[in-house]
PDB file of N, CA and C in Angstrom:
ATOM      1  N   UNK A   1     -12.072  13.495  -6.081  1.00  0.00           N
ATOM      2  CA  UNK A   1     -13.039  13.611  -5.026  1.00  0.00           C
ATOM      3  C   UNK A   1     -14.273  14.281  -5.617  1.00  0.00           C
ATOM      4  N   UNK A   2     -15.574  13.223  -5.553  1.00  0.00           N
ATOM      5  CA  UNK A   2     -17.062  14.203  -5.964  1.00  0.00           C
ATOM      6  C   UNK A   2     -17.056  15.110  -4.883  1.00  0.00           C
ATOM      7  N   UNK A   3     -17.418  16.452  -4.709  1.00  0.00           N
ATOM      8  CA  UNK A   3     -17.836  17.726  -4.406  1.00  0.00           C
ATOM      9  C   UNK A   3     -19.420  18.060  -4.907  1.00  0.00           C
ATOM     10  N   UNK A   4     -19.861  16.908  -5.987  1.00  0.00           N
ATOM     11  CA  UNK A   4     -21.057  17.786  -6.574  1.00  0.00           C
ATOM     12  C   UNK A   4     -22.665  17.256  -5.692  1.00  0.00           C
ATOM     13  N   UNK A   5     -22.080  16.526  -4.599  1.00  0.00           N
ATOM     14  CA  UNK A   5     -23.315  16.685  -3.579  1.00  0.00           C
ATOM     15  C   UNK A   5     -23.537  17.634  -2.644  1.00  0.00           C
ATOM     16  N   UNK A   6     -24.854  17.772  -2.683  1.00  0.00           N
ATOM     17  CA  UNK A   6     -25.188  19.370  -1.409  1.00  0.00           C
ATOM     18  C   UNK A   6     -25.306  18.864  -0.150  1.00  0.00           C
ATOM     19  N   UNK A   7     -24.642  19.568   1.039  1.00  0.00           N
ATOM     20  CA  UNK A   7     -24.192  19.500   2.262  1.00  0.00           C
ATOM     21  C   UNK A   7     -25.749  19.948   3.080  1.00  0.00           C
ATOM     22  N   UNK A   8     -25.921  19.508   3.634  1.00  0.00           N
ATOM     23  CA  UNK A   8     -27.734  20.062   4.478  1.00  0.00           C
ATOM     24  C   UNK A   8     -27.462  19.417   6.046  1.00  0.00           C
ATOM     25  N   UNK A   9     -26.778  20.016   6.907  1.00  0.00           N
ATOM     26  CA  UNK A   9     -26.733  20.232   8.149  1.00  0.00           C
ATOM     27  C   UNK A   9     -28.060  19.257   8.925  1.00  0.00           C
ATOM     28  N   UNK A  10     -29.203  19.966   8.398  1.00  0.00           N
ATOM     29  CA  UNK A  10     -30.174  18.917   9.182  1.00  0.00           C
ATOM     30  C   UNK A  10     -30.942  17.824   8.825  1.00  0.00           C
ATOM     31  N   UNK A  11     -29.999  17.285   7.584  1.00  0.00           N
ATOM     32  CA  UNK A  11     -30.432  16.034   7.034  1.00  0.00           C
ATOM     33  C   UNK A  11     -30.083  15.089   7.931  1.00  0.00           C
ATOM     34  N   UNK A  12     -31.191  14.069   8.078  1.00  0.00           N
ATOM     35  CA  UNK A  12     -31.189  12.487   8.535  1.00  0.00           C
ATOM     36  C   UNK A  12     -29.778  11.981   8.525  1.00  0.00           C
ATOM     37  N   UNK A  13     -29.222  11.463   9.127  1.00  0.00           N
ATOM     38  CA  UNK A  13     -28.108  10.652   8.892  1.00  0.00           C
ATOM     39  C   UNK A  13     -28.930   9.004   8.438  1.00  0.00           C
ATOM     40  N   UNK A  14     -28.064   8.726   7.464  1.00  0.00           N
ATOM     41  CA  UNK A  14     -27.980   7.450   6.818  1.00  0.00           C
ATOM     42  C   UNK A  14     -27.718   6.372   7.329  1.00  0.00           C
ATOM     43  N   UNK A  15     -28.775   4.989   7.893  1.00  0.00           N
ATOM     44  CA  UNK A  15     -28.267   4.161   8.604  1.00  0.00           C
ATOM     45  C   UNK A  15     -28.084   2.702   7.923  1.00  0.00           C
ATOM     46  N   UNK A  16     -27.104   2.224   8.284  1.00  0.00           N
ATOM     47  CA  UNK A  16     -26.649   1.120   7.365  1.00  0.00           C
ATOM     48  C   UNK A  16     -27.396  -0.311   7.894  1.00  0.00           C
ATOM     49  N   UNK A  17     -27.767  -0.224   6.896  1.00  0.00           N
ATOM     50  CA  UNK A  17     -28.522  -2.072   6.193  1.00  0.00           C
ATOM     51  C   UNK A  17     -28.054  -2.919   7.354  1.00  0.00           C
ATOM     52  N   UNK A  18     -28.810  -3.619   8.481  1.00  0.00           N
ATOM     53  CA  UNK A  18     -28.027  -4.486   8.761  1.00  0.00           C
ATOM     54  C   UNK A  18     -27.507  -5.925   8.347  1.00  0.00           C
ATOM     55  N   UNK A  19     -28.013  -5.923   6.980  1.00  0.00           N
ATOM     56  CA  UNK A  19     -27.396  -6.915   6.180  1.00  0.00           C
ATOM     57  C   UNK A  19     -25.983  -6.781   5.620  1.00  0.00           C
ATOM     58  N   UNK A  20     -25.864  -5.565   5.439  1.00  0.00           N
ATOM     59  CA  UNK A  20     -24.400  -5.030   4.679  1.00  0.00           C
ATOM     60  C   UNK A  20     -23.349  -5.033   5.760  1.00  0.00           C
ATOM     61  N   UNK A  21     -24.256  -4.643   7.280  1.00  0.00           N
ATOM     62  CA  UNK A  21     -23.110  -4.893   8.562  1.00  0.00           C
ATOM     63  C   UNK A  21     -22.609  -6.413   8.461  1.00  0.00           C
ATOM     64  N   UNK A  22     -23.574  -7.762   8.437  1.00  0.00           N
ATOM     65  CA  UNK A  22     -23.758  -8.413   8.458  1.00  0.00           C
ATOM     66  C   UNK A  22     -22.566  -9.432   7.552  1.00  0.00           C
ATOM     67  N   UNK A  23     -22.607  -8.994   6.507  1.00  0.00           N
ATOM     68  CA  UNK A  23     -21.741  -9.367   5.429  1.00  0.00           C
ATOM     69  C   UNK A  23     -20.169  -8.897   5.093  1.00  0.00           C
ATOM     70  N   UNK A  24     -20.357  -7.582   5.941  1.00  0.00           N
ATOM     71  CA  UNK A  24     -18.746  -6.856   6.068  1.00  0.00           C
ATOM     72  C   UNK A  24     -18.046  -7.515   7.126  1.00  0.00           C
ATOM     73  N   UNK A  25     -18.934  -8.009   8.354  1.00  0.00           N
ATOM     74  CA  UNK A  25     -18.309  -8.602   9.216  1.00  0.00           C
ATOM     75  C   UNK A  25     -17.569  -9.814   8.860  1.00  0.00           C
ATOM     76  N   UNK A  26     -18.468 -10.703   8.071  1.00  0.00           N
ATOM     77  CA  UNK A  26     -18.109 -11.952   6.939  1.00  0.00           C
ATOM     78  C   UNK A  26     -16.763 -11.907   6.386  1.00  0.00           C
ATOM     79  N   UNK A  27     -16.982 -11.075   5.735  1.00  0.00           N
ATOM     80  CA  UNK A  27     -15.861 -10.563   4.811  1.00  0.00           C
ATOM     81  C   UNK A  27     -14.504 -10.541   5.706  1.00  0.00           C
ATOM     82  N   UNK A  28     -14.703  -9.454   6.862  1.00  0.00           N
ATOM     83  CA  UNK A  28     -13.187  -9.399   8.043  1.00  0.00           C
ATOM     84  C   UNK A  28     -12.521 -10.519   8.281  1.00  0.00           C
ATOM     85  N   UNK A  29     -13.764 -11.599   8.840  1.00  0.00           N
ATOM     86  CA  UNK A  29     -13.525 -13.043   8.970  1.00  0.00           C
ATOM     87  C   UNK A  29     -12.839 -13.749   8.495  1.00  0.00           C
ATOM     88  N   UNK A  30     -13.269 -13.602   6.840  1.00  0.00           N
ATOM     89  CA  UNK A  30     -12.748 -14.438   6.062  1.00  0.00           C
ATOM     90  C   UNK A  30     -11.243 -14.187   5.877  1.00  0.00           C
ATOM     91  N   UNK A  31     -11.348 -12.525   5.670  1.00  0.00           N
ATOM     92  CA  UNK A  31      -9.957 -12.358   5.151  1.00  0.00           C
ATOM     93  C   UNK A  31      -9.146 -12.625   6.556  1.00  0.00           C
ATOM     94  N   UNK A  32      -9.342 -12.325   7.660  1.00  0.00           N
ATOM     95  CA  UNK A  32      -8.065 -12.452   8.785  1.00  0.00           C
ATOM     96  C   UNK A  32      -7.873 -13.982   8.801  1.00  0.00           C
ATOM     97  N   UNK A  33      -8.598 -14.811   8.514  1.00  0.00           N
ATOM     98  CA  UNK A  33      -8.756 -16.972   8.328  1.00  0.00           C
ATOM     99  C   UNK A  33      -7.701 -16.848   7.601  1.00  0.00           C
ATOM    100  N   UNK A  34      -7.437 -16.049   6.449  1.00  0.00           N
ATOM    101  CA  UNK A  34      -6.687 -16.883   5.049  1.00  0.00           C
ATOM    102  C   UNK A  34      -5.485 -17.116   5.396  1.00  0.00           C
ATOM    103  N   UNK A  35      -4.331 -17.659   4.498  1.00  0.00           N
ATOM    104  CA  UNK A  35      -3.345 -18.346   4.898  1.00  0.00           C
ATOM    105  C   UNK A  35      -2.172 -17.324   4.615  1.00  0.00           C
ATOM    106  N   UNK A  36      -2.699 -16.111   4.025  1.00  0.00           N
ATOM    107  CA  UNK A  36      -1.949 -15.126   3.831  1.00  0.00           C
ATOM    108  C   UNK A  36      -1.413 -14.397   4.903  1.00  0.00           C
ATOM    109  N   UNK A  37      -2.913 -14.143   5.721  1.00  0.00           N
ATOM    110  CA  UNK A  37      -2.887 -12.986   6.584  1.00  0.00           C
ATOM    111  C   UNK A  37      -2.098 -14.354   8.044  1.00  0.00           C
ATOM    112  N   UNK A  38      -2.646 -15.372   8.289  1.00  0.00           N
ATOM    113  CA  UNK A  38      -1.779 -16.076   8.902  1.00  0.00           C
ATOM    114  C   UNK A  38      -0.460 -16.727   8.963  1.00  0.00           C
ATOM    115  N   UNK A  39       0.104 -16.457   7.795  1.00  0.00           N
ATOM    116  CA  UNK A  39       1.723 -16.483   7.566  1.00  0.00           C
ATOM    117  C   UNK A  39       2.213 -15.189   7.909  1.00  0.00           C
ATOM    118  N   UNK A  40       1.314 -13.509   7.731  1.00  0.00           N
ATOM    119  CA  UNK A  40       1.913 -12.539   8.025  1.00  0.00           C
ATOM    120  C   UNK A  40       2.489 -12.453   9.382  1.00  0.00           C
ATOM    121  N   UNK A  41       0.585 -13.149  10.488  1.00  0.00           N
ATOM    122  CA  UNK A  41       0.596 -13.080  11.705  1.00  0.00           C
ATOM    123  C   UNK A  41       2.200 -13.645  12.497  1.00  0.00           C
ATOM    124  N   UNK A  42       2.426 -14.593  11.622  1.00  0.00           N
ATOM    125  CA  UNK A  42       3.306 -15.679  12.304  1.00  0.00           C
ATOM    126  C   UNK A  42       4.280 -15.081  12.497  1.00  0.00           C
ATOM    127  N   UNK A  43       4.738 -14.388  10.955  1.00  0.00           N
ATOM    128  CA  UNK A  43       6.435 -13.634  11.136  1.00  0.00           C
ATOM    129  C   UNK A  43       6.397 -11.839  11.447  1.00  0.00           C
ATOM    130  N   UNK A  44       7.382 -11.899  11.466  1.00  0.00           N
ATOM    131  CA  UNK A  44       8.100 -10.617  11.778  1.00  0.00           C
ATOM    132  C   UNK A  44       7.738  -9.705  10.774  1.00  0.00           C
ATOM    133  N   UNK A  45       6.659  -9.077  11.165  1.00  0.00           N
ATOM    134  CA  UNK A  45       6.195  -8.114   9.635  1.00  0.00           C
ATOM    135  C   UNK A  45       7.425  -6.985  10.494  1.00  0.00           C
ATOM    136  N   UNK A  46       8.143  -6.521  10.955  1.00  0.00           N
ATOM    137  CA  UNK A  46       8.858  -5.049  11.130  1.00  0.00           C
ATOM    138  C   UNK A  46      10.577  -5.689  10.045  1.00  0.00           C
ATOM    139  N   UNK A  47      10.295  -7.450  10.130  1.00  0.00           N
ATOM    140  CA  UNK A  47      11.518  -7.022   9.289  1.00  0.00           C
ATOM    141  C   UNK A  47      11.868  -6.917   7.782  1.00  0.00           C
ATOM    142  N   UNK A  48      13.020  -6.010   7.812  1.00  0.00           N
ATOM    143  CA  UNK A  48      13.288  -5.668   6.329  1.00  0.00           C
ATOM    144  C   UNK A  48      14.899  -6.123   5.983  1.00  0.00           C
ATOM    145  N   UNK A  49      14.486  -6.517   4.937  1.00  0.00           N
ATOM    146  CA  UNK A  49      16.014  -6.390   4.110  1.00  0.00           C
ATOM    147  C   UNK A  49      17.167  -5.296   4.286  1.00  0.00           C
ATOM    148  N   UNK A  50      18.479  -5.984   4.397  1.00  0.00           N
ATOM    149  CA  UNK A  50      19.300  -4.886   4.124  1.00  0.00           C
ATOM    150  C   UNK A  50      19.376  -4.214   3.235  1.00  0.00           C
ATOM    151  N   UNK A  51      19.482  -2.999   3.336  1.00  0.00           N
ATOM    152  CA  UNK A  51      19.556  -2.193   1.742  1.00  0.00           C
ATOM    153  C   UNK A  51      20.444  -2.680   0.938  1.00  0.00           C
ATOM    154  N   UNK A  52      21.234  -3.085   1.158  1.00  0.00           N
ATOM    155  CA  UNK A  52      22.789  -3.540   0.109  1.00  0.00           C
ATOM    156  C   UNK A  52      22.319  -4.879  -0.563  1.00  0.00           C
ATOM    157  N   UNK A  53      21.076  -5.278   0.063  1.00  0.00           N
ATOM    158  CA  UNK A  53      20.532  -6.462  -0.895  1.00  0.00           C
ATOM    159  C   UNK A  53      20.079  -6.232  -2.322  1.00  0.00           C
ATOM    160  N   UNK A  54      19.420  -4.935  -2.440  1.00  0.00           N
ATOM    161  CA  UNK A  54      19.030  -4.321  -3.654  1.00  0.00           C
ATOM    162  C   UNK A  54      19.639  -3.008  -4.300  1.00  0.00           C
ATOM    163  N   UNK A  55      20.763  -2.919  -3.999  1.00  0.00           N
ATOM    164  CA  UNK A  55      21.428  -1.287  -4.093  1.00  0.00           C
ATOM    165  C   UNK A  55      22.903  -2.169  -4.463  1.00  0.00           C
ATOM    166  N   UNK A  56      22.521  -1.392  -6.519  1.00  0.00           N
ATOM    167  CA  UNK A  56      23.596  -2.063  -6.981  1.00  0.00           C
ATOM    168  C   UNK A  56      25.033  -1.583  -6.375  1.00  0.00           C
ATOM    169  N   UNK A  57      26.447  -2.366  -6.950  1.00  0.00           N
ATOM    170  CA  UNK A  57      27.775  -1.967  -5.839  1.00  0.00           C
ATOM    171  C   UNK A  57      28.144  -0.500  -7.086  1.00  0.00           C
ATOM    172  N   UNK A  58      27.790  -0.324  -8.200  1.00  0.00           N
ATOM    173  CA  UNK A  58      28.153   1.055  -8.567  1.00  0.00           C
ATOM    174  C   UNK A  58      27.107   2.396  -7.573  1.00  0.00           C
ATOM    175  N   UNK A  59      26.023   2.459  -6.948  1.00  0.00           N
ATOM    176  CA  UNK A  59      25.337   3.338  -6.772  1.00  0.00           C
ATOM    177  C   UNK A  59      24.224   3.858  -7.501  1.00  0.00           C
ATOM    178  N   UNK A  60      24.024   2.986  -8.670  1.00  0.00           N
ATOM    179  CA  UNK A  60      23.146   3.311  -9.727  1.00  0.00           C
ATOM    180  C   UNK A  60      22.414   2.122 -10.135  1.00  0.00           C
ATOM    181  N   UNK A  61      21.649   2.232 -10.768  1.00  0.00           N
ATOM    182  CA  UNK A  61      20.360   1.597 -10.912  1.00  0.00           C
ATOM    183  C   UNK A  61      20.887   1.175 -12.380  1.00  0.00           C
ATOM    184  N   UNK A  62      21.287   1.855 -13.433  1.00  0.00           N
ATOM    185  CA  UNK A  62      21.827   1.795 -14.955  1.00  0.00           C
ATOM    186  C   UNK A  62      23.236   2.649 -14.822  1.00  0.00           C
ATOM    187  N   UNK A  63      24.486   1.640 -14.780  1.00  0.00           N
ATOM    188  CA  UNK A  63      25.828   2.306 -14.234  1.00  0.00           C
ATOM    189  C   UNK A  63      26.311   3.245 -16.032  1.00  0.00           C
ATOM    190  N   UNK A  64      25.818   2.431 -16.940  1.00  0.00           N
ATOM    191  CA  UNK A  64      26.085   2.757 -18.204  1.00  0.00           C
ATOM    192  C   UNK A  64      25.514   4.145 -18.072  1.00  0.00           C
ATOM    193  N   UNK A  65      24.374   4.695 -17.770  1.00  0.00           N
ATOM    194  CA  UNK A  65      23.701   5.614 -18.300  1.00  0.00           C
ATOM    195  C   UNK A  65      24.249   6.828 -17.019  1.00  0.00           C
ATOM    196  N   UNK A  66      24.480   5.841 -15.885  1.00  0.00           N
ATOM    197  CA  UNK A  66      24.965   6.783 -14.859  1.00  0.00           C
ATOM    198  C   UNK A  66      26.310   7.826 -15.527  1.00  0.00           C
ATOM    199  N   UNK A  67      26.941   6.821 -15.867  1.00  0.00           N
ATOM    200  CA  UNK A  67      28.309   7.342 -16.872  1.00  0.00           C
ATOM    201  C   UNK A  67      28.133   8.115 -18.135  1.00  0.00           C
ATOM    202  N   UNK A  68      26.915   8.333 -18.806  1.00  0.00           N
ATOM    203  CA  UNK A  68      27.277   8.408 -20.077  1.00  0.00           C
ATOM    204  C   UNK A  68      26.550  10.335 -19.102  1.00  0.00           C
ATOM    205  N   UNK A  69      25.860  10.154 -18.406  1.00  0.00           N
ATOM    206  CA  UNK A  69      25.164  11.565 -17.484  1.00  0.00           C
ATOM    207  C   UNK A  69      26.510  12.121 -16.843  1.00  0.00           C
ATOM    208  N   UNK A  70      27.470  11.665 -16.532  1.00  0.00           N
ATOM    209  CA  UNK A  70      28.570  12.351 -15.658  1.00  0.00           C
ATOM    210  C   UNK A  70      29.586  12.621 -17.267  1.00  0.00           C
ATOM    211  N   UNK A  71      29.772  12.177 -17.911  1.00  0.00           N
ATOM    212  CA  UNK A  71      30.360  12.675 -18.840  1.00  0.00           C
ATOM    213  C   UNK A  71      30.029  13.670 -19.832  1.00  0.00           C
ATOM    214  N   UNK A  72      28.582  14.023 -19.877  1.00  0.00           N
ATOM    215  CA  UNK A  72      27.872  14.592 -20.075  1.00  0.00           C
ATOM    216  C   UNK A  72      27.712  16.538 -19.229  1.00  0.00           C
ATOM    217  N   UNK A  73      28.069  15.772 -18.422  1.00  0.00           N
ATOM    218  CA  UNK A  73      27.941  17.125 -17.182  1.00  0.00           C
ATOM    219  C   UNK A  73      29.008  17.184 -17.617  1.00  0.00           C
ATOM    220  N   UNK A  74      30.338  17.093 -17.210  1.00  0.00           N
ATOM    221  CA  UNK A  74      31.516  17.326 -17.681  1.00  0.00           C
ATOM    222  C   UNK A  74      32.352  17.833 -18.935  1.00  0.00           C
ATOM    223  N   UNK A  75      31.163  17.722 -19.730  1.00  0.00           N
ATOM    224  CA  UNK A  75      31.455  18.289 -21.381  1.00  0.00           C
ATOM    225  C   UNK A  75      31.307  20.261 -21.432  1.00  0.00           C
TER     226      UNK A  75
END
């Protein structure tokens, strides 16, 4: 985060280009059109996978290394 600008209470506020409004609006447009954001619209963005889809059946991610750490503790 810059910090190295000075804060002045009764400075002007800054008003935006209405070309840059103009073009951001563009931009919203475009992106909510694409075929991305309209396949999201379509489905079920709340659903998720079961965990047991990606959660190997040992409990570990590397069962080898899981083992070689518990034998390890155990020494």
């Amino acid at each position: 985060m810059d910090l190295s600008f000075s804060f002045d209470r009764d400075a002007e506020p800054v008003a935006w280009q209405g070309d840059l409004a103009v073009l951001m609006i563009g931009v919203r447009a475009r992106q909510s059109a694409s075929r991305t954001a309209v396949a999201q619209a379509a489905g079920d963005a709340v659903q998720r996978p079961a965990p047991s889809a990606f959660a190997p059946e040992n409990g570990s991610f590397n069962g080898q290394v899981a083992a070689a750490i518990t034998r390890w503790k155990d020494e």
